[in-house]
C-alpha atoms as a PDB file:
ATOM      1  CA  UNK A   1     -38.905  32.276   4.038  1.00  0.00           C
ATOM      2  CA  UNK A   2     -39.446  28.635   4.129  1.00  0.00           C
ATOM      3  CA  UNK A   3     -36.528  26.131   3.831  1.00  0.00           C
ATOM      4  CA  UNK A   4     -36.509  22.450   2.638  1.00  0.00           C
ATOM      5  CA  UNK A   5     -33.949  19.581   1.779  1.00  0.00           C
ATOM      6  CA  UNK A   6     -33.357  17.506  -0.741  1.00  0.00           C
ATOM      7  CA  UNK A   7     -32.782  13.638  -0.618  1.00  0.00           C
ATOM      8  CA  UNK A   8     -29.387  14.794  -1.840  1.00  0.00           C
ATOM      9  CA  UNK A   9     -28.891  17.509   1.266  1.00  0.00           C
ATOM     10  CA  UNK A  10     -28.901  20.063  -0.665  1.00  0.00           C
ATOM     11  CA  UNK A  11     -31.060  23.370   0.745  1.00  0.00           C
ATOM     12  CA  UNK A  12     -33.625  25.044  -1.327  1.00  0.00           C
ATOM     13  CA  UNK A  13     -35.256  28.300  -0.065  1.00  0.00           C
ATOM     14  CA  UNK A  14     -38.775  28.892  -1.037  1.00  0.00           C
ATOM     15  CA  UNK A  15     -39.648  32.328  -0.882  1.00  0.00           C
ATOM     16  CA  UNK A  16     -43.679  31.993  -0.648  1.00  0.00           C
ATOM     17  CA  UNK A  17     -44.306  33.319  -4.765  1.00  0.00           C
ATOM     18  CA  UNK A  18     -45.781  30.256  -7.112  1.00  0.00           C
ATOM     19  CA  UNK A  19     -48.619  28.955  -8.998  1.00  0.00           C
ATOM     20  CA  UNK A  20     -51.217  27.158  -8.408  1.00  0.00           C
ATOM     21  CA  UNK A  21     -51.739  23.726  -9.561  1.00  0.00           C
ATOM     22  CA  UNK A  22     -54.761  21.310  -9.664  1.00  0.00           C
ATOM     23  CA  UNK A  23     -53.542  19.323  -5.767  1.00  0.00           C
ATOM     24  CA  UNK A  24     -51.903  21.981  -4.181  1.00  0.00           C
ATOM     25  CA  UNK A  25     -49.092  25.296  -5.311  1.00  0.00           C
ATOM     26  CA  UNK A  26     -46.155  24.500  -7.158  1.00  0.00           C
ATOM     27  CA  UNK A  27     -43.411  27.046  -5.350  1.00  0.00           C
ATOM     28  CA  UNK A  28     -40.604  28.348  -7.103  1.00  0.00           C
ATOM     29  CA  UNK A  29     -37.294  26.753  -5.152  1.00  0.00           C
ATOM     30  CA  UNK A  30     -33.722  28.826  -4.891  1.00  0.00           C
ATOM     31  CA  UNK A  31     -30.489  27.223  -4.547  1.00  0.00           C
ATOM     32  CA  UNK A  32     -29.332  30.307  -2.490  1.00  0.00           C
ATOM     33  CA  UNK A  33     -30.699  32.153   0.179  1.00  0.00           C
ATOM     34  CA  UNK A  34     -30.092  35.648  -1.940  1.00  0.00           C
ATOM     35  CA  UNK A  35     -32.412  34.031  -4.363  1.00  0.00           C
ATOM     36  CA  UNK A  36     -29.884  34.325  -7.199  1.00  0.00           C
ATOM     37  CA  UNK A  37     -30.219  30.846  -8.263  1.00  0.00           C
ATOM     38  CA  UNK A  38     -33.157  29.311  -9.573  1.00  0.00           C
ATOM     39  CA  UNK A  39     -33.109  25.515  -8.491  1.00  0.00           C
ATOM     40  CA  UNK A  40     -36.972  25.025 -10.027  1.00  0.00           C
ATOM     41  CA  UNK A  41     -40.256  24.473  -9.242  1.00  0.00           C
ATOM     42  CA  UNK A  42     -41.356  22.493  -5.338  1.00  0.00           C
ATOM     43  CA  UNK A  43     -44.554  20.516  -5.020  1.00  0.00           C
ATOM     44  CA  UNK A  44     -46.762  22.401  -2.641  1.00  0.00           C
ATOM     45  CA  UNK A  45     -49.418  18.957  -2.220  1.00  0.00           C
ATOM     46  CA  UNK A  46     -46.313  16.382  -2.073  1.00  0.00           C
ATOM     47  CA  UNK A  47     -43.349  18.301  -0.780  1.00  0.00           C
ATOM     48  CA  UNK A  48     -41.435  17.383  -3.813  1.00  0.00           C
ATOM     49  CA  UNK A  49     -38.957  18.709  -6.331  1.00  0.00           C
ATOM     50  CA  UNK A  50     -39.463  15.781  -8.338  1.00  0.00           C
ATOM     51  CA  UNK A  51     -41.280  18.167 -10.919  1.00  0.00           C
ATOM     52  CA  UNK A  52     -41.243  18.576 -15.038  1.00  0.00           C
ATOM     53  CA  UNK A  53     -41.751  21.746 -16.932  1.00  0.00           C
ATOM     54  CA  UNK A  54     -41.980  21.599 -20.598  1.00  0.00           C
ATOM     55  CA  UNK A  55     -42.262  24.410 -23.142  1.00  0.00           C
ATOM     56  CA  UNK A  56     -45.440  25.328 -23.335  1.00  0.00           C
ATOM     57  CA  UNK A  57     -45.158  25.948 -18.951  1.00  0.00           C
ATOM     58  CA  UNK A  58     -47.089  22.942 -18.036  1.00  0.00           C
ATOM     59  CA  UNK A  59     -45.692  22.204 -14.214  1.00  0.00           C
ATOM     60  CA  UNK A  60     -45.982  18.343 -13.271  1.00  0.00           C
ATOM     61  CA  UNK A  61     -45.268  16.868 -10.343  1.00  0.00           C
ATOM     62  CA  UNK A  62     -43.686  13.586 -10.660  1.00  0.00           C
ATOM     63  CA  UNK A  63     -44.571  12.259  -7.542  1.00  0.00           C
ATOM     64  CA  UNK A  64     -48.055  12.703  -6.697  1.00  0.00           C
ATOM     65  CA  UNK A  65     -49.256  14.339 -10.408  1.00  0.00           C
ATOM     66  CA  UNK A  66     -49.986  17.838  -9.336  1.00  0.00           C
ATOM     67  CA  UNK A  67     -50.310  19.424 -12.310  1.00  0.00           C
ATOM     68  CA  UNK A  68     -50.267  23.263 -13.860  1.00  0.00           C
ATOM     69  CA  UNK A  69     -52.124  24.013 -16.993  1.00  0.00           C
ATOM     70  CA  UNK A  70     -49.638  25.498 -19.796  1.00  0.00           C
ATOM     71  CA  UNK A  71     -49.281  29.468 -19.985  1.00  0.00           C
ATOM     72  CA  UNK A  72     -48.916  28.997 -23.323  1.00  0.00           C
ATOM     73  CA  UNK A  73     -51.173  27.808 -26.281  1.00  0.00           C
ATOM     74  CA  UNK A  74     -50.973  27.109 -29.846  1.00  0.00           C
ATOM     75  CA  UNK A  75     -53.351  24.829 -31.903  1.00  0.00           C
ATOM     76  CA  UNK A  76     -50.246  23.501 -33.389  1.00  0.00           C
ATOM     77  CA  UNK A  77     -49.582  21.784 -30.165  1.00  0.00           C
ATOM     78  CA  UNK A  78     -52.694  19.990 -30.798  1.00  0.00           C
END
């Protein structure tokens, strides 16, 4: 399992299982190394966890605009 830190020192485990996105994966990031806490989603292209998420599940990255479609659609969203 890969390991990375944060500008603020804080340790995120990244267990290998993500999405891809249109640059590079987006990785889903732990807070702990049992992977009981869900920090978010890590920047595969940028090595960031600068990254957005909004309802429809549309991953962007903040830093370098990686970006994953939604996994949800509805023409309302239009």
């Amino acid at each position: 399992m890969e390991t990375v830190v944060t500008d603020d020192g804080e340790t995120l485990y990244l267990p290998g299982d993500g999405d891809r996105g249109s640059k590079g994966p987006f990785l889903v990031a732990y807070g702990s190394q049992e992977l009981e806490r869900r920090y978010g989603w890590f920047c595969g292209h940028c090595d960031s966890v600068d990254t957005a998420m909004d309802p429809m599940g549309r991953i962007q990255c903040n830093g370098c605009g990686n970006l994953r479609k939604a996994t949800e659609w509805d023409a309302a969203h239009e």
